[in-house]
Protein backbone atom coordinates (compact mmCIF):
# COMPACT_ATOMS: atom_id res chain seq x y z
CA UNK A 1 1.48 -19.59 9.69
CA UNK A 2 0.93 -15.77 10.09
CA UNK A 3 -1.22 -13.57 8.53
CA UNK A 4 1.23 -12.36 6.92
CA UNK A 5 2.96 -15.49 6.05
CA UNK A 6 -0.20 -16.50 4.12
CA UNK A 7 -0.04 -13.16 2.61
CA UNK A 8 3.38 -13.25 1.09
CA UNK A 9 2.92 -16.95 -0.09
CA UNK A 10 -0.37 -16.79 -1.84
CA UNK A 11 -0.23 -13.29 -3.21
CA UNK A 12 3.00 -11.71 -3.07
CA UNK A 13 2.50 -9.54 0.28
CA UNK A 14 1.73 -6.34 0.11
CA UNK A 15 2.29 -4.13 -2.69
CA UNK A 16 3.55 -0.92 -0.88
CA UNK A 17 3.74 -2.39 2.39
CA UNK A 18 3.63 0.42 5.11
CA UNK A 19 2.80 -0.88 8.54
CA UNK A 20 -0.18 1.10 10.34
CA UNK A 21 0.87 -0.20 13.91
CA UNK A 22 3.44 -2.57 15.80
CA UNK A 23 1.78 -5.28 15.57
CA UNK A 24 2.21 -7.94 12.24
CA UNK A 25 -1.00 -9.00 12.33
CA UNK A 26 -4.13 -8.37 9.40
CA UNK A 27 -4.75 -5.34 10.17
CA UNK A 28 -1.07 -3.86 9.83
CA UNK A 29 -1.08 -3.71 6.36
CA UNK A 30 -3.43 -1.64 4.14
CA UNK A 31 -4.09 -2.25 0.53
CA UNK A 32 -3.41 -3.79 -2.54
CA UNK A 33 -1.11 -7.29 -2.70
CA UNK A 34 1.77 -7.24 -4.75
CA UNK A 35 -0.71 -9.80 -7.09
CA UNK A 36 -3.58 -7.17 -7.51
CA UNK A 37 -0.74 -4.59 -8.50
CA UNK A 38 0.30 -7.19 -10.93
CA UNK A 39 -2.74 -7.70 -12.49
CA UNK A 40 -3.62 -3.78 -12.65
CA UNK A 41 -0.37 -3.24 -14.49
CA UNK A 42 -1.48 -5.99 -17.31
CA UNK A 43 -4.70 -4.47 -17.30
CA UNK A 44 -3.06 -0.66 -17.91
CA UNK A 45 -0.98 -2.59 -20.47
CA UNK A 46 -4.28 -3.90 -22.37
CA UNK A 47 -5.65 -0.37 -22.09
CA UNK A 48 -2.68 1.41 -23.41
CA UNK A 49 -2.67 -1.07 -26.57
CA UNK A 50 -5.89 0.40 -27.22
CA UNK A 51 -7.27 -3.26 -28.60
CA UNK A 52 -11.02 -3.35 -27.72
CA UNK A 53 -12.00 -5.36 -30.36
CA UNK A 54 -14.56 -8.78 -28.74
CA UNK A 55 -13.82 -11.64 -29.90
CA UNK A 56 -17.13 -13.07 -32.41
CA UNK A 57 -19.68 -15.07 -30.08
CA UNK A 58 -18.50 -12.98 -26.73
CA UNK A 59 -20.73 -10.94 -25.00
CA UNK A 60 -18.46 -7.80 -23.47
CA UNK A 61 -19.39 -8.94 -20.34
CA UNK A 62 -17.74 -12.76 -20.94
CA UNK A 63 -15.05 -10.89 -22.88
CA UNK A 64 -14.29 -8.71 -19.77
CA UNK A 65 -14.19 -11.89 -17.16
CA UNK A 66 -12.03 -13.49 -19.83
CA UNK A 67 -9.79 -10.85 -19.95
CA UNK A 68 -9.69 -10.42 -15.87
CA UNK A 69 -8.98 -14.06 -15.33
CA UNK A 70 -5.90 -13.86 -17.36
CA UNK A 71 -4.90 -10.72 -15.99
CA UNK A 72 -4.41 -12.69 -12.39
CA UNK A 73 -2.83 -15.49 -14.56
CA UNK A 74 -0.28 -12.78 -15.69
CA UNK A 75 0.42 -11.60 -12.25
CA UNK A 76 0.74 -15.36 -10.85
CA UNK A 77 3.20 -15.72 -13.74
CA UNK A 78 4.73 -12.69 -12.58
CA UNK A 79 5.10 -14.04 -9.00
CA UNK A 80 6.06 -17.44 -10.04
CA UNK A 81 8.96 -15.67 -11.97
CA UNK A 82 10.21 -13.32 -9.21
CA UNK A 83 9.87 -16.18 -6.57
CA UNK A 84 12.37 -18.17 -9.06
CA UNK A 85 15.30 -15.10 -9.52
């Protein structure tokens, strides 16, 4: 299985996929994966809600790798989903 291949199965492929030269190998694509746009957008989503408030008995920090974690569950979701239409 390509690069690419692995890519595209375990993270989407590329987000804005614009190849840098002829060759499909690692170093043809630059950037984000479809999953880390994913999980930015549910982050920008969290953001805009403006809800900051830490849950009792979380330090921000635990809060904040909480919150990350599902994030990435979101955007799995997300590719899970688009995989399935």
């Amino acid at each position: 299985m390509s690069f690419v291949d692995k890519l595209k199965r375990l993270h989407g492929g590329p987000a804005f996929p614009v190849r840098f030269n002829k060759a499909a190998d690692a170093a043809s694509f630059k950037g984000m994966t479809l999953r880390d746009y994913f999980a930015a957008k549910a982050l920008q989503g969290f953001w805009a809600a403006d809800d900051e408030a830490i849950p009792e008995g979380q330090t921000p920090e635990q809060c904040r790798n909480e919150l990350c974690k599902k994030f990435y569950q979101w955007a799995d979701a997300m590719l899970e989903a688009r995989e399935e239409s």
